[in-house]
PDB file of N, CA and C in Angstrom:
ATOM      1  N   UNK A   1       0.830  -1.199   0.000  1.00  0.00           N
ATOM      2  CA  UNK A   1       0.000   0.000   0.000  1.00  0.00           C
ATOM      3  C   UNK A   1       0.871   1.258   0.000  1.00  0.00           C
ATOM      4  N   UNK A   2       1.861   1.181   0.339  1.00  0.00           N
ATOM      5  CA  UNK A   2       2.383   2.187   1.244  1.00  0.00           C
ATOM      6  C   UNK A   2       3.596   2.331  -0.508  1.00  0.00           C
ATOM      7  N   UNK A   3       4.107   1.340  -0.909  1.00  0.00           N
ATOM      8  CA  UNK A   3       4.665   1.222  -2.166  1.00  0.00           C
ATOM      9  C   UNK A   3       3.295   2.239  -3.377  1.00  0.00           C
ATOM     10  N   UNK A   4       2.360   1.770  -3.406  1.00  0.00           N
ATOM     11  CA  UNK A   4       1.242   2.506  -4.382  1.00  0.00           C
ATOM     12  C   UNK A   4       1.283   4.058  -4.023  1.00  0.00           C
ATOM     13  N   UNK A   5       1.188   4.503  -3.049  1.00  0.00           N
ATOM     14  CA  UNK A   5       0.963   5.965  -2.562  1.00  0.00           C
ATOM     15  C   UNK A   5       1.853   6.246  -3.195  1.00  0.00           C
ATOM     16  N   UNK A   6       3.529   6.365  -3.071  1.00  0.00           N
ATOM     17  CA  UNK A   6       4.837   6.788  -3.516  1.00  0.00           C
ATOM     18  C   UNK A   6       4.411   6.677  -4.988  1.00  0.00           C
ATOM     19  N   UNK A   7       4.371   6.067  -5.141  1.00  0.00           N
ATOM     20  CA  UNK A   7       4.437   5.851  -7.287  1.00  0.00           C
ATOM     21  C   UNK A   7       3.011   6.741  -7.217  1.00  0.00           C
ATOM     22  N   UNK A   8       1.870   6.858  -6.409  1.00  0.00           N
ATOM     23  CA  UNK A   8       1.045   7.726  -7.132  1.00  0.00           C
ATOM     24  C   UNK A   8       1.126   9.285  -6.518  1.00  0.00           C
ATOM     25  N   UNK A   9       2.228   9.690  -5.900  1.00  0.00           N
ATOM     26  CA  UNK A   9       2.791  10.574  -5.577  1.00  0.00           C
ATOM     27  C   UNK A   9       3.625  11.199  -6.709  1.00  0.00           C
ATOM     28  N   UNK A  10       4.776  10.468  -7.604  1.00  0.00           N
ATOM     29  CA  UNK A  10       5.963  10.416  -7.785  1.00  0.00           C
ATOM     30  C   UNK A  10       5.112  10.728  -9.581  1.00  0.00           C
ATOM     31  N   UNK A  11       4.238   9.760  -9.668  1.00  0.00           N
ATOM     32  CA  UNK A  11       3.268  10.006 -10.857  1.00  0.00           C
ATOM     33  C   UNK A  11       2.224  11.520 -10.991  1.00  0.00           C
ATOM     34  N   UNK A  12       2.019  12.205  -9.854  1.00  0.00           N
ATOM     35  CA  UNK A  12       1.376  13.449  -9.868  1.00  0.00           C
ATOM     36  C   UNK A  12       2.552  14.597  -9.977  1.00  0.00           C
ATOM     37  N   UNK A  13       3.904  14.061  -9.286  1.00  0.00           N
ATOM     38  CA  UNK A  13       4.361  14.866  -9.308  1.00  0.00           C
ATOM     39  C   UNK A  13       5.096  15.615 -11.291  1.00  0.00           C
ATOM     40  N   UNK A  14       5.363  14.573 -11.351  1.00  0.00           N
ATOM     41  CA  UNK A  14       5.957  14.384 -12.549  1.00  0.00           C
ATOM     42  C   UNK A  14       5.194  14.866 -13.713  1.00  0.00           C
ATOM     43  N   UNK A  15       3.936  14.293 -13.404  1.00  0.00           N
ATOM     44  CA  UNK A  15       2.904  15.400 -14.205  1.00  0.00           C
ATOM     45  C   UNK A  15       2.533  16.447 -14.136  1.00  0.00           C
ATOM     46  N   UNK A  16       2.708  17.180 -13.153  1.00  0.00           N
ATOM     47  CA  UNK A  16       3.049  18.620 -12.961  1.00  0.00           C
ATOM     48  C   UNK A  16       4.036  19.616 -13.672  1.00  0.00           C
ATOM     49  N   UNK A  17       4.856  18.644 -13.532  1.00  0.00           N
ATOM     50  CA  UNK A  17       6.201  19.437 -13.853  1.00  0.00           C
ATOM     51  C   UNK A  17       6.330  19.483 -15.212  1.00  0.00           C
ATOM     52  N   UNK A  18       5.633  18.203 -15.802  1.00  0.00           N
ATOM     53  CA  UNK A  18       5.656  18.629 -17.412  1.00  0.00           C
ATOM     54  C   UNK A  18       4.341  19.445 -17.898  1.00  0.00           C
ATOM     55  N   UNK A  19       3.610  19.638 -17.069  1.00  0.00           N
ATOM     56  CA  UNK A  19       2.770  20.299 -17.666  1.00  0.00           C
ATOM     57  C   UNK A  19       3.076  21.882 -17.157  1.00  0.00           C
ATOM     58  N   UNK A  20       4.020  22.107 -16.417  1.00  0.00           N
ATOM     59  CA  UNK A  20       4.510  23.527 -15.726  1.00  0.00           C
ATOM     60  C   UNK A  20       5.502  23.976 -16.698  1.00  0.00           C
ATOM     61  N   UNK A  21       6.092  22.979 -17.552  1.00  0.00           N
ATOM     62  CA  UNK A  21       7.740  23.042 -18.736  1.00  0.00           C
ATOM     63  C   UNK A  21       6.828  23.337 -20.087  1.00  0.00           C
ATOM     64  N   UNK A  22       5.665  22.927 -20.376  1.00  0.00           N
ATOM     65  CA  UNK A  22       4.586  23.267 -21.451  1.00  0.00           C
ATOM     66  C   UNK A  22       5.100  24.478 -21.828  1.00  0.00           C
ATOM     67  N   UNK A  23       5.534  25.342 -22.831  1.00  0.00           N
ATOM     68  CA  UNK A  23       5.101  26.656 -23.152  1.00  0.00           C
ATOM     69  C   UNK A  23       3.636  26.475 -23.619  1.00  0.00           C
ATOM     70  N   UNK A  24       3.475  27.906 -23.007  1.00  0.00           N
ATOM     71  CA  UNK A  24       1.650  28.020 -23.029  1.00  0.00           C
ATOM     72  C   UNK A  24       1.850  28.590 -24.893  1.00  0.00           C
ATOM     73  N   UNK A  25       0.532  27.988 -25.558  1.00  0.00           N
ATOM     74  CA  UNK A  25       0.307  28.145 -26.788  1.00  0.00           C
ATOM     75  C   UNK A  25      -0.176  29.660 -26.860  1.00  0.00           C
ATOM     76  N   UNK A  26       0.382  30.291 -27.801  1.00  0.00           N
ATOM     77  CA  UNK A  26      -0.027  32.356 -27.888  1.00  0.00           C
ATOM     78  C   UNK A  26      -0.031  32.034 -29.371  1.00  0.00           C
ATOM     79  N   UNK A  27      -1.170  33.340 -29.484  1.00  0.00           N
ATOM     80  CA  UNK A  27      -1.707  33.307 -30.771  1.00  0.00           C
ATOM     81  C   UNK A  27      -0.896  33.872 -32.028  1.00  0.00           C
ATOM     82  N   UNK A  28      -1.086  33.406 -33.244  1.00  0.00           N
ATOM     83  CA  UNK A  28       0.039  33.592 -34.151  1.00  0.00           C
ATOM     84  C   UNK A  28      -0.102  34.902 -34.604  1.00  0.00           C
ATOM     85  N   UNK A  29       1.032  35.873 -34.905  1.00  0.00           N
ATOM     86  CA  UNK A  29       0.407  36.904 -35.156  1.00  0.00           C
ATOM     87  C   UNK A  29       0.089  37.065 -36.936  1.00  0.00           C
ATOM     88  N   UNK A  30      -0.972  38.261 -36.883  1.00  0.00           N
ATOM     89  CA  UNK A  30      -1.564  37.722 -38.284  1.00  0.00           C
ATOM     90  C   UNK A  30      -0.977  38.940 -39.383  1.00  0.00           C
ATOM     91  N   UNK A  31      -0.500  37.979 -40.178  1.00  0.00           N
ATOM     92  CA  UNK A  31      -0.101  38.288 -41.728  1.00  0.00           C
ATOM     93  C   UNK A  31      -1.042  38.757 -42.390  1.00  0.00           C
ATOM     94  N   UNK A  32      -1.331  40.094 -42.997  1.00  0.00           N
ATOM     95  CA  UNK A  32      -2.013  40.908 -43.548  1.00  0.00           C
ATOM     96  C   UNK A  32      -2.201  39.996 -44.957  1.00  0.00           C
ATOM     97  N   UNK A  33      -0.675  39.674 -45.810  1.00  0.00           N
ATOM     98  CA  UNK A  33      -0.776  39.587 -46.654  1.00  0.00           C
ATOM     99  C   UNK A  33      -1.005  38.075 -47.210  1.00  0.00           C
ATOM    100  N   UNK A  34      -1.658  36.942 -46.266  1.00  0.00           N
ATOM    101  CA  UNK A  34      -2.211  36.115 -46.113  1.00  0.00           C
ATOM    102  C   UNK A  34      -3.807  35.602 -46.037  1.00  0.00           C
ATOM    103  N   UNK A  35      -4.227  37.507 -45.858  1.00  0.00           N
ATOM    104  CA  UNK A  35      -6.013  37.402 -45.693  1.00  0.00           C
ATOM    105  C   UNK A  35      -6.594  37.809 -47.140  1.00  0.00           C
ATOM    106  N   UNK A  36      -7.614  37.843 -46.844  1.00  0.00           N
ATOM    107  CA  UNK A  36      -8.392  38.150 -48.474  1.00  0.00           C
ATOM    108  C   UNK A  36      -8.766  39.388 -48.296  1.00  0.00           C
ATOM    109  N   UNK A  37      -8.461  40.397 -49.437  1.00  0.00           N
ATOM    110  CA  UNK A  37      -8.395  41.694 -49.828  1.00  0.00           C
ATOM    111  C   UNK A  37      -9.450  42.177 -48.926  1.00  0.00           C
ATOM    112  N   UNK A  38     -10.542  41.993 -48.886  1.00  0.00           N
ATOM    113  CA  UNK A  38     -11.466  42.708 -48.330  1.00  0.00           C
ATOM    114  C   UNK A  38     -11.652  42.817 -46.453  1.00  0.00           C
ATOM    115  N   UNK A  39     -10.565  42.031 -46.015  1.00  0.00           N
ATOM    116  CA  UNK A  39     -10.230  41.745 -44.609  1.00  0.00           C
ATOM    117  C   UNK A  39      -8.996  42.277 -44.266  1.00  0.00           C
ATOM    118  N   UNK A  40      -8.244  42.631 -44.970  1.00  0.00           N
ATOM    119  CA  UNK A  40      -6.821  42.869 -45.249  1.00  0.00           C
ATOM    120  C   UNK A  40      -6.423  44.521 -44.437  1.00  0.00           C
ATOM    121  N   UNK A  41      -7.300  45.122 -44.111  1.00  0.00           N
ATOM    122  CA  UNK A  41      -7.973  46.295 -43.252  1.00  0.00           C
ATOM    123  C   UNK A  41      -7.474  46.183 -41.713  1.00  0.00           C
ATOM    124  N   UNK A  42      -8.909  45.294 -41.545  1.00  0.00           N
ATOM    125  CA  UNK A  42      -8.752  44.887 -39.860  1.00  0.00           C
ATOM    126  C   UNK A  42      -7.986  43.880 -39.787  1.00  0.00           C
ATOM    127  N   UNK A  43      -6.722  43.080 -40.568  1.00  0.00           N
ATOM    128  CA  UNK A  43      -5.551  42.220 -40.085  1.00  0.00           C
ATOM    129  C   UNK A  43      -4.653  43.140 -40.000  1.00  0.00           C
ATOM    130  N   UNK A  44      -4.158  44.496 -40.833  1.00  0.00           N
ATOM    131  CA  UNK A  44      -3.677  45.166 -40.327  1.00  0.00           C
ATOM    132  C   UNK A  44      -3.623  45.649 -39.161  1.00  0.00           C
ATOM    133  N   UNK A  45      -5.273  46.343 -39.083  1.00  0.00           N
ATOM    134  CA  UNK A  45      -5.498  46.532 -37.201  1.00  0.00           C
ATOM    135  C   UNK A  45      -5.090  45.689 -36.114  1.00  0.00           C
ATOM    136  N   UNK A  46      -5.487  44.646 -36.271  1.00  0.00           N
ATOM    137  CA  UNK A  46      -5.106  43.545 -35.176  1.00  0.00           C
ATOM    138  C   UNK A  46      -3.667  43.065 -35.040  1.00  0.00           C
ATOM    139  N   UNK A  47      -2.753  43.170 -36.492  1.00  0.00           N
ATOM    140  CA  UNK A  47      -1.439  43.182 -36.436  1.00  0.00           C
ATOM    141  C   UNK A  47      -0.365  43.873 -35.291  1.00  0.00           C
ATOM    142  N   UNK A  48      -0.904  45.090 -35.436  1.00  0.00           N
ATOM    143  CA  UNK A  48      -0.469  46.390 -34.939  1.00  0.00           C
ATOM    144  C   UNK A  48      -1.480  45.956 -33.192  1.00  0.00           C
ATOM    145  N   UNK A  49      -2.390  45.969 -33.303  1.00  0.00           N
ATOM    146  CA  UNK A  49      -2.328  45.415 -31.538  1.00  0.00           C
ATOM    147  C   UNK A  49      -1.752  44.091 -31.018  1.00  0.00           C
ATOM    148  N   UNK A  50      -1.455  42.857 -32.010  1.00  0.00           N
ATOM    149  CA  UNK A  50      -0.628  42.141 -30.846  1.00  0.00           C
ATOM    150  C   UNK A  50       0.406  42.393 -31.243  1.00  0.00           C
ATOM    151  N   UNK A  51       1.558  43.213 -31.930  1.00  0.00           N
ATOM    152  CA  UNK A  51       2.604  43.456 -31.773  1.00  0.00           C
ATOM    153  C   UNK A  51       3.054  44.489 -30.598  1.00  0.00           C
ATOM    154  N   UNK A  52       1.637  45.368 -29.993  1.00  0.00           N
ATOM    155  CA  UNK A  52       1.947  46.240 -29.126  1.00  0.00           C
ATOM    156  C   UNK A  52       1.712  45.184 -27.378  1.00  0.00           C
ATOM    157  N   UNK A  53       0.843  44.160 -28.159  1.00  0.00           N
ATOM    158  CA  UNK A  53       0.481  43.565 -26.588  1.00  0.00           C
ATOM    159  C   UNK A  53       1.889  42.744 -26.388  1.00  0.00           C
ATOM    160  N   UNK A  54       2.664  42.349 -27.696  1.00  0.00           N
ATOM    161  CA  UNK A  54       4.208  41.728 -27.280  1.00  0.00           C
ATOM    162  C   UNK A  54       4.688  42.644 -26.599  1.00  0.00           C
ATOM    163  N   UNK A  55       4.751  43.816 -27.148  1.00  0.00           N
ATOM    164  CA  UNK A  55       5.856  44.803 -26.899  1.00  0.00           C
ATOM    165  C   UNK A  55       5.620  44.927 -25.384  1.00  0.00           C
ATOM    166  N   UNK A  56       4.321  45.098 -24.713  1.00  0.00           N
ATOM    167  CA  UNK A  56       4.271  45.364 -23.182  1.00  0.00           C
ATOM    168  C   UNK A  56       4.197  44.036 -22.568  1.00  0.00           C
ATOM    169  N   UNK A  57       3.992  42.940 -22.843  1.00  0.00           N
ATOM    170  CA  UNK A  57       4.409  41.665 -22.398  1.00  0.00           C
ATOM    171  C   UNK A  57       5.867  41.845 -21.977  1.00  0.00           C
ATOM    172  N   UNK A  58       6.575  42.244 -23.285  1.00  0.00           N
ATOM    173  CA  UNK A  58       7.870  42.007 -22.873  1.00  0.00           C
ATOM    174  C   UNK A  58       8.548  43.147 -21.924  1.00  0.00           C
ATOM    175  N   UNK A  59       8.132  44.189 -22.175  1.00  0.00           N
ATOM    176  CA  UNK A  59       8.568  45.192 -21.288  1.00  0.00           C
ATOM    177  C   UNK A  59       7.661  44.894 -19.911  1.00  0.00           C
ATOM    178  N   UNK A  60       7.015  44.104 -19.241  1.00  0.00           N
ATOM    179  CA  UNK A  60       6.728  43.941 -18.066  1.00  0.00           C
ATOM    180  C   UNK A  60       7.335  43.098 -17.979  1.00  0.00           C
ATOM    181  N   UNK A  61       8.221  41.907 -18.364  1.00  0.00           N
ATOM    182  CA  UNK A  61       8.921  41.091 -17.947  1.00  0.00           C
ATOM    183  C   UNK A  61      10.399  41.928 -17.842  1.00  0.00           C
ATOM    184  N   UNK A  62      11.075  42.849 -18.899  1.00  0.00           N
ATOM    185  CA  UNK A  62      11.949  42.863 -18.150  1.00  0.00           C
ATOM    186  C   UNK A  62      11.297  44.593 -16.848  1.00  0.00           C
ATOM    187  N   UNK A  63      10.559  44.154 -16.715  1.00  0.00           N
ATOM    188  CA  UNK A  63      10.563  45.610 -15.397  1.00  0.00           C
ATOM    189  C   UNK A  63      10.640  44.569 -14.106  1.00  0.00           C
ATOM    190  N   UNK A  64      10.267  42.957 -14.538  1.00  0.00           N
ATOM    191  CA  UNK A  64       9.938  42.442 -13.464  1.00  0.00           C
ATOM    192  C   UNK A  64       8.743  42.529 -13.055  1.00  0.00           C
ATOM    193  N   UNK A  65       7.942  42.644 -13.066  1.00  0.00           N
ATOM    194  CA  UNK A  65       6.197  42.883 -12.478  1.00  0.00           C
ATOM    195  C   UNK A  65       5.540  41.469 -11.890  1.00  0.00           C
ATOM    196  N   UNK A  66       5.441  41.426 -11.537  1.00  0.00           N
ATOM    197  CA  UNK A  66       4.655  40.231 -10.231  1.00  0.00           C
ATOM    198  C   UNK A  66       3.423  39.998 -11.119  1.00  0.00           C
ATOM    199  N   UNK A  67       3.266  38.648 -11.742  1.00  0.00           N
ATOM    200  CA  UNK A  67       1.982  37.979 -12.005  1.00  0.00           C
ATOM    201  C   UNK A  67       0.633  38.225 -11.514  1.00  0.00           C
ATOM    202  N   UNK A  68       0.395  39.132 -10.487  1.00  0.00           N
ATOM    203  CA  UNK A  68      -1.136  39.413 -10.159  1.00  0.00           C
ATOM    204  C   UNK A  68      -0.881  40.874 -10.381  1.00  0.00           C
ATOM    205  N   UNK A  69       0.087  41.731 -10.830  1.00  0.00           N
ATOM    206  CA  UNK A  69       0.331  43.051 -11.444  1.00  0.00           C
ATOM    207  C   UNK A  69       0.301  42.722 -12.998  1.00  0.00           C
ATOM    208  N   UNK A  70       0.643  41.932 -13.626  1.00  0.00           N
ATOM    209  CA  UNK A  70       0.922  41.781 -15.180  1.00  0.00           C
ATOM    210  C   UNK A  70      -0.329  42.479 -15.731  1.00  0.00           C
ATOM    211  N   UNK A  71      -2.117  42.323 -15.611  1.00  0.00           N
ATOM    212  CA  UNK A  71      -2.642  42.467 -16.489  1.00  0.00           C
ATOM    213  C   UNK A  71      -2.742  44.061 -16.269  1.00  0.00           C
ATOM    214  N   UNK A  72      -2.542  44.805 -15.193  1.00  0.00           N
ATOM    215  CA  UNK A  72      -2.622  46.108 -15.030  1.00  0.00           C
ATOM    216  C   UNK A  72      -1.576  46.817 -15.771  1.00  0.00           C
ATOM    217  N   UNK A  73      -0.667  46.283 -15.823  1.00  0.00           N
ATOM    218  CA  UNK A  73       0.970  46.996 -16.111  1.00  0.00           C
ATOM    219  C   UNK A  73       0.807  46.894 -17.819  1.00  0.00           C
ATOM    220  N   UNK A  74       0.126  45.594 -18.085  1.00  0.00           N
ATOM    221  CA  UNK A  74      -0.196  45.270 -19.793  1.00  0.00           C
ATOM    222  C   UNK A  74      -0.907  45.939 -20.210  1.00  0.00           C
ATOM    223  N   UNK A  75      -2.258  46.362 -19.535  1.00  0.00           N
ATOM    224  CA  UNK A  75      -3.521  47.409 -20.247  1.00  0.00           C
ATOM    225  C   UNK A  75      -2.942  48.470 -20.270  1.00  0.00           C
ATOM    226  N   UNK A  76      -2.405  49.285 -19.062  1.00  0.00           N
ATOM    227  CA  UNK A  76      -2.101  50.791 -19.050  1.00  0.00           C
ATOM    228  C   UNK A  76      -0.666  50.701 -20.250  1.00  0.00           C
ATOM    229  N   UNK A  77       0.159  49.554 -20.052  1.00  0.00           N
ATOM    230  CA  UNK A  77       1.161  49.990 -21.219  1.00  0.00           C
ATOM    231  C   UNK A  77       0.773  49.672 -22.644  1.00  0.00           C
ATOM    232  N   UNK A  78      -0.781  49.418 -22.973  1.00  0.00           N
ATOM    233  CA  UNK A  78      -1.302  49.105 -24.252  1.00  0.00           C
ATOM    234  C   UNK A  78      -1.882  50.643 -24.719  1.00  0.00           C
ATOM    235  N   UNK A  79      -3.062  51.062 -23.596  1.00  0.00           N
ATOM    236  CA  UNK A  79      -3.233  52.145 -23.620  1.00  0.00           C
ATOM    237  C   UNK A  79      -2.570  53.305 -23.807  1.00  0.00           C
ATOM    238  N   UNK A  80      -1.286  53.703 -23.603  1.00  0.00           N
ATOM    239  CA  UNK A  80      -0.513  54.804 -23.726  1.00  0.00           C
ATOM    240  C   UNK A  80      -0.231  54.968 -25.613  1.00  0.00           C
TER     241      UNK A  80
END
């Protein structure tokens, strides 16, 4: 019994850890010149916002910002 606990210990743990090593899947950013002419507008638009939501992603990582600060530090540095 006491052998089963350990392996289903040793088995949770392990699955953690690969699912903690996962890079989380982020959305691709979109190629204007991949959409159809008449959309080709708002892929521009949306281009230009997740290249700005990288840009403050990355500038809150290097400021350092604490994970329950990230989405504040991300909006106001989207907003500016």
């Amino acid at each position: 019994m006491r052998h089963r606990v350990t392996l289903l210990f040793v088995a949770a743990t392990l699955t953690g850890l690969a699912a903690a090593t996962v890079p989380a899947r982020a959305q691709k950013i979109v190629d204007p010149k991949t959409v159809a002419p008449e959309f080709r507008e708002a892929a521009e638009k949306r281009q230009a916002e997740q290249l700005k939501l990288n840009e403050c992603n990355n500038a809150a990582k290097v400021a350092k910002i604490q994970k329950r600060d990230m989405a504040q530090y991300v909006a106001e540095c989207f907003d500016k």
